[in-house]
C-alpha atoms as a PDB file:
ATOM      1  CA  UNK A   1      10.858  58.835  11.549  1.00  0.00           C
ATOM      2  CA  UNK A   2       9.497  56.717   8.728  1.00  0.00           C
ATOM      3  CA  UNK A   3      10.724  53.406   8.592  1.00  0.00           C
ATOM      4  CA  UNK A   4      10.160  52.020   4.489  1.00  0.00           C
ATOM      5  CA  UNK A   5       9.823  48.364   4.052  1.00  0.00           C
ATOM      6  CA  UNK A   6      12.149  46.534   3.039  1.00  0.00           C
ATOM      7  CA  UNK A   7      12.223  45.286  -0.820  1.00  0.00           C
ATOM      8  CA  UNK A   8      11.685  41.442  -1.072  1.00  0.00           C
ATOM      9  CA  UNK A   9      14.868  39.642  -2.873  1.00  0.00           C
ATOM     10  CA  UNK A  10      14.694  39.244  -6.796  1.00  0.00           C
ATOM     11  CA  UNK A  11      14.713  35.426  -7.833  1.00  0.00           C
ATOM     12  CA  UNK A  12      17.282  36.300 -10.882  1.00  0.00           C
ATOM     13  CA  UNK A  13      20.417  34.444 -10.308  1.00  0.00           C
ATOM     14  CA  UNK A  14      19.528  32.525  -7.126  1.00  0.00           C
ATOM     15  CA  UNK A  15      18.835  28.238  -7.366  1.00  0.00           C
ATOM     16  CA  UNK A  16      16.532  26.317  -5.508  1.00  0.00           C
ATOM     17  CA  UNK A  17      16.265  22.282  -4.478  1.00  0.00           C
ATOM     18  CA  UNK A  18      13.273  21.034  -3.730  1.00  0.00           C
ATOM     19  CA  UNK A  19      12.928  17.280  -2.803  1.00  0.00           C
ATOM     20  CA  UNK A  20       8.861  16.122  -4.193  1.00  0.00           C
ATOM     21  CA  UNK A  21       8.550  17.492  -6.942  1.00  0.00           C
ATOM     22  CA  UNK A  22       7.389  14.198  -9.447  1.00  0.00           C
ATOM     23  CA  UNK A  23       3.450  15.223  -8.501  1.00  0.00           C
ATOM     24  CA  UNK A  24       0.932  17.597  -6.525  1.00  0.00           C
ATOM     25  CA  UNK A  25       2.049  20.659  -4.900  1.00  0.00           C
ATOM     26  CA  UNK A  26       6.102  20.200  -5.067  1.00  0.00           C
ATOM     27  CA  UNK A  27       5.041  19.662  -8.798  1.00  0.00           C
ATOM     28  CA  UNK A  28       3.690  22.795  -9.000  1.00  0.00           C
ATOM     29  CA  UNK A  29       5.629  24.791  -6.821  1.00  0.00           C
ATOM     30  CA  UNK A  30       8.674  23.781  -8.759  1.00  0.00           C
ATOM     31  CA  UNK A  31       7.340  25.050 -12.177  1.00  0.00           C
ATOM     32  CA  UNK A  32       6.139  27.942 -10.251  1.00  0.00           C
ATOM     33  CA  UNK A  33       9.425  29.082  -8.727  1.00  0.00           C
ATOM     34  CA  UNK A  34      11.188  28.071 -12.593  1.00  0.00           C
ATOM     35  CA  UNK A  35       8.514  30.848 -13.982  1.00  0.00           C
ATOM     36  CA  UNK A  36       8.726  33.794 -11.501  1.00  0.00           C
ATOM     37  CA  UNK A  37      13.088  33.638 -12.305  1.00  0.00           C
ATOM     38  CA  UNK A  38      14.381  31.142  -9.980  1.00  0.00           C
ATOM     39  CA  UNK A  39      16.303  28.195 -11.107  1.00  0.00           C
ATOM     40  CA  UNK A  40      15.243  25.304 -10.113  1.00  0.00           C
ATOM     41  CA  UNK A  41      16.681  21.954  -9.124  1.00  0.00           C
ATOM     42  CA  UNK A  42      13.541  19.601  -8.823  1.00  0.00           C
ATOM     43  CA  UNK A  43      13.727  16.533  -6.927  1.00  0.00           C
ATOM     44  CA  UNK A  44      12.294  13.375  -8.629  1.00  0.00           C
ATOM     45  CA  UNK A  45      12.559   9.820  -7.588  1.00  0.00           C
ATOM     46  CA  UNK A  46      12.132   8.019 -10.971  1.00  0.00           C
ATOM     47  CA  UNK A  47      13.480   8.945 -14.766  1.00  0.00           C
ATOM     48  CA  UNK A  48      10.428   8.442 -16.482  1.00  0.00           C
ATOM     49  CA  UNK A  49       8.964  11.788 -13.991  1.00  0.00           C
ATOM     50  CA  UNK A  50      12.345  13.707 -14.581  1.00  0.00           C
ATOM     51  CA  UNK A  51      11.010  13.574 -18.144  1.00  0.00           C
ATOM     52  CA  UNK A  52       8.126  14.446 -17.736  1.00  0.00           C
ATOM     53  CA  UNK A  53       9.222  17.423 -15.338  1.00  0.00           C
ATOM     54  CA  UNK A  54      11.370  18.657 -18.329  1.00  0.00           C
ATOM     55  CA  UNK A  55       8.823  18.472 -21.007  1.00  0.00           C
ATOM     56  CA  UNK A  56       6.506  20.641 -18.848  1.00  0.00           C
ATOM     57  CA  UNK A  57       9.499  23.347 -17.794  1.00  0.00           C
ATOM     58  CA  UNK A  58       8.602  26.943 -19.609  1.00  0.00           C
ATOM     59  CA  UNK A  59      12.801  26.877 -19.800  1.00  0.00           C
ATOM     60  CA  UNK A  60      16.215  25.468 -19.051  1.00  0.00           C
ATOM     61  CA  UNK A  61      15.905  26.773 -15.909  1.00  0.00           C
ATOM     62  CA  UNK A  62      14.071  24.097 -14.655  1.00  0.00           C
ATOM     63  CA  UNK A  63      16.196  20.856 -14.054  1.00  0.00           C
ATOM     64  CA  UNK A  64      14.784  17.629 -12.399  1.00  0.00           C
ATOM     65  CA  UNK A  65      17.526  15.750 -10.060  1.00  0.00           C
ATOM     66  CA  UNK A  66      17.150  12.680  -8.798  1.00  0.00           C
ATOM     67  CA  UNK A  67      16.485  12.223  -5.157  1.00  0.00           C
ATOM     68  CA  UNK A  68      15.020   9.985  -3.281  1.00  0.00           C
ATOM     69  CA  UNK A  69      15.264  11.189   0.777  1.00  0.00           C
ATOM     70  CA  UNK A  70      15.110   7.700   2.221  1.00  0.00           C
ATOM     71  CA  UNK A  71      18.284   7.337   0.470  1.00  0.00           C
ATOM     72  CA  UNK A  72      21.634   8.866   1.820  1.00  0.00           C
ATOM     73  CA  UNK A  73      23.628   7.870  -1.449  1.00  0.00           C
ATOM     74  CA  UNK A  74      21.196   9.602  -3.687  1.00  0.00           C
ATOM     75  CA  UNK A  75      20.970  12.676  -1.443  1.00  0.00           C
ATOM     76  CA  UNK A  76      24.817  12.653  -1.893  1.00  0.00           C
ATOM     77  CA  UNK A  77      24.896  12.180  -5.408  1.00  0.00           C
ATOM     78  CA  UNK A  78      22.413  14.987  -5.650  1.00  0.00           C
ATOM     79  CA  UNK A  79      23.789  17.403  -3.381  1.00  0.00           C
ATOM     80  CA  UNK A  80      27.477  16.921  -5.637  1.00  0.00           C
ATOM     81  CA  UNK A  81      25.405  17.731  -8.231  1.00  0.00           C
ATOM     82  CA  UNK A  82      24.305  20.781  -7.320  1.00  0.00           C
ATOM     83  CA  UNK A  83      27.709  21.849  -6.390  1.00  0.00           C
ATOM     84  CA  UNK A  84      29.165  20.844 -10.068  1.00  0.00           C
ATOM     85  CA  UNK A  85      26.667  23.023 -11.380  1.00  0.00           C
ATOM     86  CA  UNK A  86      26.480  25.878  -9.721  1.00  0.00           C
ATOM     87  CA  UNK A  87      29.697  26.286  -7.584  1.00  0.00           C
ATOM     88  CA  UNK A  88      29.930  25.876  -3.399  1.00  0.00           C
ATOM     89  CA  UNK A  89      28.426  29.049  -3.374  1.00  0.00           C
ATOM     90  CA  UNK A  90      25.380  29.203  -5.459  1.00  0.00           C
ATOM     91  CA  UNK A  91      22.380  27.543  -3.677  1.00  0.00           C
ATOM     92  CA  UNK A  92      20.116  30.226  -2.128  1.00  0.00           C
ATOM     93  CA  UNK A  93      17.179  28.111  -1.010  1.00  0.00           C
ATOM     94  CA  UNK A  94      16.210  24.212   0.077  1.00  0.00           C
ATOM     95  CA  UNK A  95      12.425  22.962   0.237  1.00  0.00           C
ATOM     96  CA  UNK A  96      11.824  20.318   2.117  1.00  0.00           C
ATOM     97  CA  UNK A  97       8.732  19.284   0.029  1.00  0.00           C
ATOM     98  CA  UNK A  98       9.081  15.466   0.157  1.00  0.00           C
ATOM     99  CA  UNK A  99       6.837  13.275   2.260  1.00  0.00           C
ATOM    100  CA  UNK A 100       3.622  10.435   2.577  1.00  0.00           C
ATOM    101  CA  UNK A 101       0.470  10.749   4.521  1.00  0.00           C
ATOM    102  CA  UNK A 102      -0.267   7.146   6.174  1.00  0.00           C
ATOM    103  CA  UNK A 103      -3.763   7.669   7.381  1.00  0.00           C
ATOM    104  CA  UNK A 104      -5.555   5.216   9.623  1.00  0.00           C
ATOM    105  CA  UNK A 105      -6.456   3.952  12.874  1.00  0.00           C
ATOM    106  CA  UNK A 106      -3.606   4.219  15.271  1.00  0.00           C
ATOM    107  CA  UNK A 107      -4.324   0.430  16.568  1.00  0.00           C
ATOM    108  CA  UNK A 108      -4.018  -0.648  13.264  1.00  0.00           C
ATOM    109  CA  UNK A 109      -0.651   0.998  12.230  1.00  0.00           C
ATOM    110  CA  UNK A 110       2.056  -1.477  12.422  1.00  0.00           C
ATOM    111  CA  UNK A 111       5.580  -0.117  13.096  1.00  0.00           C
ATOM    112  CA  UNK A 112       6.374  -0.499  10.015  1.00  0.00           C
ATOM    113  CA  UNK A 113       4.337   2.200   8.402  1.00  0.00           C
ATOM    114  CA  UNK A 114       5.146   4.392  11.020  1.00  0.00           C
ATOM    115  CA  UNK A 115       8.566   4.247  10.595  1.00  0.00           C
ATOM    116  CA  UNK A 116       8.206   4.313   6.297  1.00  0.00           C
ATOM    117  CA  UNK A 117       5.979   8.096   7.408  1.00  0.00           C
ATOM    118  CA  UNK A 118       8.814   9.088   9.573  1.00  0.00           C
ATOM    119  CA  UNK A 119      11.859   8.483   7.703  1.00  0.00           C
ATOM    120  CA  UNK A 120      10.184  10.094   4.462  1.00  0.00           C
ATOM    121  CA  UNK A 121       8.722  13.472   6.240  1.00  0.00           C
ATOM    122  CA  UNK A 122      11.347  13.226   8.839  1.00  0.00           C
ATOM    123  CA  UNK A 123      14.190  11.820   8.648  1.00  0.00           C
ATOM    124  CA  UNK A 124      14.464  12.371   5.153  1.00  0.00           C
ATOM    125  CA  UNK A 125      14.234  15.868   5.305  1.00  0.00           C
ATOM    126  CA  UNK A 126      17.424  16.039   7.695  1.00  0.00           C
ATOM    127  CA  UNK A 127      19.303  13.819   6.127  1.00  0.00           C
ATOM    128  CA  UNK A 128      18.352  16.351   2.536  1.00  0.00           C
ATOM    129  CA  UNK A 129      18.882  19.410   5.087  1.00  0.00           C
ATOM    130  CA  UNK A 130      22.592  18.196   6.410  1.00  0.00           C
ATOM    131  CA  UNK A 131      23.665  17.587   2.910  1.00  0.00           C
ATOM    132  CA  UNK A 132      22.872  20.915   1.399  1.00  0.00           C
ATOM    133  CA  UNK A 133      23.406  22.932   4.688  1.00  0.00           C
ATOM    134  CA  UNK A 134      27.431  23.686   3.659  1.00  0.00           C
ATOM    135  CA  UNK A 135      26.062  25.448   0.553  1.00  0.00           C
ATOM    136  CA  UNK A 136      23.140  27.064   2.232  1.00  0.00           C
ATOM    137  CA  UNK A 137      25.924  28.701   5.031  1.00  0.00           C
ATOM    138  CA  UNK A 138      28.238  30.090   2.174  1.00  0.00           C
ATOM    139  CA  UNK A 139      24.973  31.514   0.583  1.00  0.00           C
ATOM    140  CA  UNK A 140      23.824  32.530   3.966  1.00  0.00           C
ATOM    141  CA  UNK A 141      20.449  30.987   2.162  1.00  0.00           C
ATOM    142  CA  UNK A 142      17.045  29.505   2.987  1.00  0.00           C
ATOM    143  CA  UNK A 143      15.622  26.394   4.379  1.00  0.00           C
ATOM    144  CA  UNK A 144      11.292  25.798   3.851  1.00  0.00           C
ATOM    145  CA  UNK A 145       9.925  22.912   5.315  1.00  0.00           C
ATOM    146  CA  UNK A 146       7.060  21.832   4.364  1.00  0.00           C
ATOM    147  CA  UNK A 147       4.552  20.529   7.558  1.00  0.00           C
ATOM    148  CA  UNK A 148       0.382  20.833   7.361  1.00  0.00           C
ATOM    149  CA  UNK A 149      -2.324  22.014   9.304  1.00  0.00           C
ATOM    150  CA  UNK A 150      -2.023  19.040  11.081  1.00  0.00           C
ATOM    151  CA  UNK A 151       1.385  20.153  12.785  1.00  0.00           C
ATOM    152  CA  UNK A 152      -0.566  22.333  14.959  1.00  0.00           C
ATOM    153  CA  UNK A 153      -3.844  19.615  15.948  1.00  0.00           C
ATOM    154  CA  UNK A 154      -3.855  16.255  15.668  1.00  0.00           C
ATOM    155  CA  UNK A 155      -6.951  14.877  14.438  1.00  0.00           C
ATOM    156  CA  UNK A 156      -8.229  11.257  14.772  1.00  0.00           C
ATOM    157  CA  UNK A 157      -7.114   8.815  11.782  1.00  0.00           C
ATOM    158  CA  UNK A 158      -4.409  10.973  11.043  1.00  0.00           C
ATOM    159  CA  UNK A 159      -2.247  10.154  13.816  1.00  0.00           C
ATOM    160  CA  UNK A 160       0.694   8.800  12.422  1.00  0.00           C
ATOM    161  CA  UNK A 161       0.928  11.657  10.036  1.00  0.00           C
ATOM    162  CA  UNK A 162       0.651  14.122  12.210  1.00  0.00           C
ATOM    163  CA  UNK A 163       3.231  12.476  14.679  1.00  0.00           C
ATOM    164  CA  UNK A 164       5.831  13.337  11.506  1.00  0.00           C
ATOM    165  CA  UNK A 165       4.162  16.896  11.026  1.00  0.00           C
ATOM    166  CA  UNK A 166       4.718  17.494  14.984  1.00  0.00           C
ATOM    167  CA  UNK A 167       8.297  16.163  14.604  1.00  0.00           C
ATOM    168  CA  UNK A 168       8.915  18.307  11.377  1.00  0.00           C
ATOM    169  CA  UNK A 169       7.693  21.312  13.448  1.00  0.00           C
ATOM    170  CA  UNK A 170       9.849  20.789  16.282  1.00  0.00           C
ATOM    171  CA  UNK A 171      12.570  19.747  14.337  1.00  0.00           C
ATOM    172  CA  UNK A 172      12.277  23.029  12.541  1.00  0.00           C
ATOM    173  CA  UNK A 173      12.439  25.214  15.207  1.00  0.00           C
ATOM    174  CA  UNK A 174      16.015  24.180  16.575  1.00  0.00           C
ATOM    175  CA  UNK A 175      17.314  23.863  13.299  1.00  0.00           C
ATOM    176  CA  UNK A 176      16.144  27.598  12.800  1.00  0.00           C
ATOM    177  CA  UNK A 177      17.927  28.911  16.600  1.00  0.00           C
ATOM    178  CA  UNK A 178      21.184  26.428  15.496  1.00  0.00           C
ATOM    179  CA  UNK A 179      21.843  27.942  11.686  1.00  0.00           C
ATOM    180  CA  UNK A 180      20.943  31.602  12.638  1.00  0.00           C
ATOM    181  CA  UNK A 181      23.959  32.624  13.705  1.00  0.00           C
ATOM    182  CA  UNK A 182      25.437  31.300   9.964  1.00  0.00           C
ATOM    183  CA  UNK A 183      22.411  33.867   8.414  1.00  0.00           C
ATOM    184  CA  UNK A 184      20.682  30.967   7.575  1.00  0.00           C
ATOM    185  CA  UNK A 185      16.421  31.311   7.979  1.00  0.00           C
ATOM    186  CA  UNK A 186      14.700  28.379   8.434  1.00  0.00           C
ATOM    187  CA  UNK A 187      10.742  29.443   7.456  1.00  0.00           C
ATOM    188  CA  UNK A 188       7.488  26.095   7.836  1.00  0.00           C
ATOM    189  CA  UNK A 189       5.087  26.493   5.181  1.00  0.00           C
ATOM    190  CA  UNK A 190       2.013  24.905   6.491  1.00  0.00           C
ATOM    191  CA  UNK A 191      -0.569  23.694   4.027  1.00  0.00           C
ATOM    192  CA  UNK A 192      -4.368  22.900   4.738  1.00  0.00           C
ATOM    193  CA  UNK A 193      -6.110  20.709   2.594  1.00  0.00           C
ATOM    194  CA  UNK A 194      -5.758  21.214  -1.368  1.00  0.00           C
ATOM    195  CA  UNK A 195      -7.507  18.754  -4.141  1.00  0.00           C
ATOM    196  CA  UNK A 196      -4.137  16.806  -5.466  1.00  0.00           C
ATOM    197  CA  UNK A 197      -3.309  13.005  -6.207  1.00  0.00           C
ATOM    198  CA  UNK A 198      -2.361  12.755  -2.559  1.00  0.00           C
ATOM    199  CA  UNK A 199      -6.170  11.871  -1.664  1.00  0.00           C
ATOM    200  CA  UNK A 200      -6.308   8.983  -3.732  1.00  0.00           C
ATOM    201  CA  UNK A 201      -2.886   7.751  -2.150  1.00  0.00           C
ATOM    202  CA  UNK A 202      -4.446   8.228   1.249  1.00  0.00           C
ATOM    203  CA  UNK A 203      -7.386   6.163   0.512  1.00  0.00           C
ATOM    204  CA  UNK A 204      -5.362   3.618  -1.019  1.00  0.00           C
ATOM    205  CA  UNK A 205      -2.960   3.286   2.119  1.00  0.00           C
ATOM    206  CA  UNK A 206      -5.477   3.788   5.020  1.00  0.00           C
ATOM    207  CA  UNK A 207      -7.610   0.579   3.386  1.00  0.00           C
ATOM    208  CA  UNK A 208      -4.627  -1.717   2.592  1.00  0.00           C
ATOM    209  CA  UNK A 209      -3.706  -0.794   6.337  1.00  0.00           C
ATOM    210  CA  UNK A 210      -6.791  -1.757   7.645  1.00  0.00           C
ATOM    211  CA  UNK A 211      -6.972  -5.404   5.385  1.00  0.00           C
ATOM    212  CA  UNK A 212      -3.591  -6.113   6.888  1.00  0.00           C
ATOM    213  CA  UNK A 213      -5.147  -5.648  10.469  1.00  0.00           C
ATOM    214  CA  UNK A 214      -7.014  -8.432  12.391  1.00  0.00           C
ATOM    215  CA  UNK A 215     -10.560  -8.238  11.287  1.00  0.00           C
ATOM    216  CA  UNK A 216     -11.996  -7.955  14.704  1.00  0.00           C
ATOM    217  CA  UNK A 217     -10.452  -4.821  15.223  1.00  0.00           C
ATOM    218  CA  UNK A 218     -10.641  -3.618  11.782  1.00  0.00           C
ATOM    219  CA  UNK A 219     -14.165  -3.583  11.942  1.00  0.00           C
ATOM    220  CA  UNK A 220     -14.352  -1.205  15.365  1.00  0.00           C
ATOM    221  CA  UNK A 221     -12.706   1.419  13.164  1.00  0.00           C
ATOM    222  CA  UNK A 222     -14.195   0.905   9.468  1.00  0.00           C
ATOM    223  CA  UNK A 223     -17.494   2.457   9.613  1.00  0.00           C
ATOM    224  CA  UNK A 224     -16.303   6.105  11.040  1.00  0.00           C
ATOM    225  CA  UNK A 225     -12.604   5.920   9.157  1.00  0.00           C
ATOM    226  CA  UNK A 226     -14.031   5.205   5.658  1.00  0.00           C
ATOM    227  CA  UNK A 227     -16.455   7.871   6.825  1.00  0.00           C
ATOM    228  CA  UNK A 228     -13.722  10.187   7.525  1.00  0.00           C
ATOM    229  CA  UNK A 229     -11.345   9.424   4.309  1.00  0.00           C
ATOM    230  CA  UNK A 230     -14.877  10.903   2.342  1.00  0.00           C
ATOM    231  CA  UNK A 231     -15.041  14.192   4.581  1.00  0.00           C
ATOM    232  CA  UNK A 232     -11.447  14.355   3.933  1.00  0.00           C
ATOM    233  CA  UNK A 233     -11.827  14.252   0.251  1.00  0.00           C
ATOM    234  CA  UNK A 234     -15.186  16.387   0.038  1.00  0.00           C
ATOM    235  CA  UNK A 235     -13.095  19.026   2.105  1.00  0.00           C
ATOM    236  CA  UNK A 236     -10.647  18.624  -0.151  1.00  0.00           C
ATOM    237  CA  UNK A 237     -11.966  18.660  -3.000  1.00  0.00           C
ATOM    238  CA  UNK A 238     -14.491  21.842  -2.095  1.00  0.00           C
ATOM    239  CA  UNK A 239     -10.973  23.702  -0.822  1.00  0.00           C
ATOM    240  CA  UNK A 240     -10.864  27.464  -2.086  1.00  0.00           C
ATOM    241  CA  UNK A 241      -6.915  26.951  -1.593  1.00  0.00           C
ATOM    242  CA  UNK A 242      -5.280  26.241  -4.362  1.00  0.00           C
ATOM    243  CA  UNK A 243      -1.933  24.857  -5.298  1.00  0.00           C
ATOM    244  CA  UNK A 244      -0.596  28.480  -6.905  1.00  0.00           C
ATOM    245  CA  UNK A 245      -1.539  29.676  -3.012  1.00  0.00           C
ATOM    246  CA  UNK A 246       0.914  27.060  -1.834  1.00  0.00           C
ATOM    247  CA  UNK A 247       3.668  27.784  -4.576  1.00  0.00           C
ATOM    248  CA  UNK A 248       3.030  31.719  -3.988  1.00  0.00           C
ATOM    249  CA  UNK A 249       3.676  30.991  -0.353  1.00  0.00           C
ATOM    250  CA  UNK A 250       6.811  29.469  -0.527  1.00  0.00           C
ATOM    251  CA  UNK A 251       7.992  31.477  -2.951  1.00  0.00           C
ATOM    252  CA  UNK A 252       7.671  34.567  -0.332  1.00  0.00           C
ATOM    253  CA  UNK A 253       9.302  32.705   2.062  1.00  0.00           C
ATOM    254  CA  UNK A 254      12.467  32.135  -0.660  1.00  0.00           C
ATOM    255  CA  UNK A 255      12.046  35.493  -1.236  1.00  0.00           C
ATOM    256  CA  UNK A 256      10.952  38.484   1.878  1.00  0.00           C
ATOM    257  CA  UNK A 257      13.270  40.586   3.236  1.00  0.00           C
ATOM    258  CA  UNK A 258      12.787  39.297   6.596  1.00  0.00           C
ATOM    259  CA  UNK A 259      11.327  35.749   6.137  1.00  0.00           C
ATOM    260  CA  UNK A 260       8.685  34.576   8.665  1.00  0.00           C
ATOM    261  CA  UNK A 261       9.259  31.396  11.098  1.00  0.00           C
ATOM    262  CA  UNK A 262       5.469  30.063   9.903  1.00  0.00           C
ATOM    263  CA  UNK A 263       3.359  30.579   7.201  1.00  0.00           C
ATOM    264  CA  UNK A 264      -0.228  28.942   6.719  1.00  0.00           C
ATOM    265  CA  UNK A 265      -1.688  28.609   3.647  1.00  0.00           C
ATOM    266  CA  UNK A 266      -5.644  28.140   3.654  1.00  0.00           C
ATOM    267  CA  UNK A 267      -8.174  29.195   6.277  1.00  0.00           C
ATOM    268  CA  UNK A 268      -8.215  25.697   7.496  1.00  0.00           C
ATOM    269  CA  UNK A 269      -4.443  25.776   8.262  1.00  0.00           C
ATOM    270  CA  UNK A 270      -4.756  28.794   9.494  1.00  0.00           C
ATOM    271  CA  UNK A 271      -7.612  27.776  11.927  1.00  0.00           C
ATOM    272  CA  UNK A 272      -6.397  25.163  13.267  1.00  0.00           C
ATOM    273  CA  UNK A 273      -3.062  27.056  14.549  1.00  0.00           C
ATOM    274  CA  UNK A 274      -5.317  29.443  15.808  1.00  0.00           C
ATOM    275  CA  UNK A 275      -7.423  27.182  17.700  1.00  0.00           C
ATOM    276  CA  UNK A 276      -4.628  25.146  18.805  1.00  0.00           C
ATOM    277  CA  UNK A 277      -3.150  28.220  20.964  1.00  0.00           C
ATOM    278  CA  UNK A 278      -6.325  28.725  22.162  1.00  0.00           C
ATOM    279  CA  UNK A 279      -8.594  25.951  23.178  1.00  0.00           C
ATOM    280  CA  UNK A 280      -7.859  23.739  25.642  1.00  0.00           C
ATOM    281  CA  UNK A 281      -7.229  19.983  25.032  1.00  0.00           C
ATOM    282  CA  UNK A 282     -10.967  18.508  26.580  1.00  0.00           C
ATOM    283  CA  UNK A 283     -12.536  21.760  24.407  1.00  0.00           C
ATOM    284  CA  UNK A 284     -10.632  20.342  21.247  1.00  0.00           C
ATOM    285  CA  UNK A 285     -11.513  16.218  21.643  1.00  0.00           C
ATOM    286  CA  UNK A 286     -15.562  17.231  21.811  1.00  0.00           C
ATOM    287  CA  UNK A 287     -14.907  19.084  18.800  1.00  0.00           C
ATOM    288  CA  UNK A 288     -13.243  16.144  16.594  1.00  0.00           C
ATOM    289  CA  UNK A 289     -15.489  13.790  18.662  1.00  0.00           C
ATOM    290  CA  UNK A 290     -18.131  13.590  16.552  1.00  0.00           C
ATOM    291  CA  UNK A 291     -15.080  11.933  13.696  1.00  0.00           C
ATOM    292  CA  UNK A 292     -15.330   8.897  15.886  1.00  0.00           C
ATOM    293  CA  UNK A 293     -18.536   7.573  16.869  1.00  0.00           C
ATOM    294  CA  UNK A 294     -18.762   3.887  15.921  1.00  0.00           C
ATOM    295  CA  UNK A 295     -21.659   2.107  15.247  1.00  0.00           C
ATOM    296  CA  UNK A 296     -24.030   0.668  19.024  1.00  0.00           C
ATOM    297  CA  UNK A 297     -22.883  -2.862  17.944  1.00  0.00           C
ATOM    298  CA  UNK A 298     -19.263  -1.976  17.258  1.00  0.00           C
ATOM    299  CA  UNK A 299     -18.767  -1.107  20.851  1.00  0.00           C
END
């Protein structure tokens, strides 16, 4: 017997949230998703880049909300929103798009950063997810959450980030075994590196980090880390993925018949969960060794 594949959904008629959407890839993936029929709540943090959002919109389909995740009366005020304008039961899909990248030297993150790249990439997106999960259950709709590469290995210098990425991942996979027997899917998109803004944010933040830090320890870690934030970029920035291969991706997840638990998006994301299944941990640190050697007189 033949067994025909199933049609994907149709966008027509079905809203979206996603939270990250002033710049970069939530950006893009907003207009994206406003363009192939959904519509689209985007989640800003400021006026001034609702604006903006609006003027770039291809219709009225598009409309920015504000949202920040770090704050529960905004996700409130956001989530009633959404309800006033499209009824209890109109919300198909949620992105969890929002989130930082602190990048630097574990020794040399103080709690406090740690906790600002948790409760943005984590926290946040539970405290978005919880608000909007009433809706999503009457729609019996879909969650994306948005990790990286770096949810499957992670590398030196990016520690802190990739705690939150871990975390997301996890965090992901019970909330996808607790809503499934609402009909809600829970799908992680996982993104490798792609040129946006968020580079220049990084560099900003990993060397404001490491003035804050004493200078004796600084200087064990500046040689290789600045030398790493430039590989970073140059990988970046030499990427074949694209941000239309990120939008496209969560777009199939909003939209496939039978949406997948993980999706990566560029070989590099895909390499790395490939090579963290199968390489053992001593095989993996030789490998991302060679992002750490410090200068003879800095040891």
């Amino acid at each position: 017997m033949l067994h025909h594949k199933t049609k994907p959904l149709h966008p027509a008629g079905r809203t979206v949230v996603i939270t990250g959407a002033s710049t970069g890839l939530g950006k893009h993936c907003a207009l994206q998703l406003e363009q192939r029929g959904f519509r689209v709540f985007a989640g800003v943090r400021k006026a001034e880049d609702a604006e903006k959002l609006r003027a770039e919109a291809s219709s009225a389909r598009l409309r920015p909300v504000l949202i920040d995740v770090t704050d529960e009366e905004s996700i409130r005020t956001a989530a009633a929103e959404v309800v006033e304008s499209v009824g209890e039961n109109g919300l198909w899909g949620l992105v969890n798009n929002a989130g930082t990248c602190v990048s630097a030297p574990l020794e040399c993150v103080r709690p406090a950063w740690l906790q600002q790249q948790l409760n943005t990439n984590v926290v946040g997106a539970l405290a978005v997810t919880q608000a909007f999960l009433p809706q999503l259950r009457r729609s019996r709709g879909r969650i994306v959450n948005v990790s990286s590469g770096l949810g499957s290995i992670a590398t030196p210098y990016l520690g802190a980030y990739a705690t939150g990425q871990f975390a997301k991942e996890a965090m992901s996979d019970a909330l996808r075994r607790e809503v499934a027997p609402f009909g809600v899917s829970v799908s992680v998109v996982k993104p490798g590196a792609i040129a946006t803004q968020i580079w220049d944010k990084v560099r900003e933040t990993g060397q404001k980090i490491l003035d804050e830090t004493p200078q004796a320890i600084a200087e064990l870690y500046r040689a290789p880390f600045e030398e790493f934030l430039r590989m970073n970029e140059e990988r970046a920035q030499s990427s074949n993925t694209q941000p239309e291969d990120f939008a496209r991706t969560v777009f199939r997840a909003l939209t496939a018949a039978r949406p997948r638990t993980r999706y990566c998006v560029g070989n590099d994301a895909r390499t790395a969960a490939l090579l963290s299944r199968l390489l053992p941990d001593t095989a993996l640190d030789r490998g991302l060794g060679r992002l750490t050697k410090v200068p003879d007189e800095a040891r």
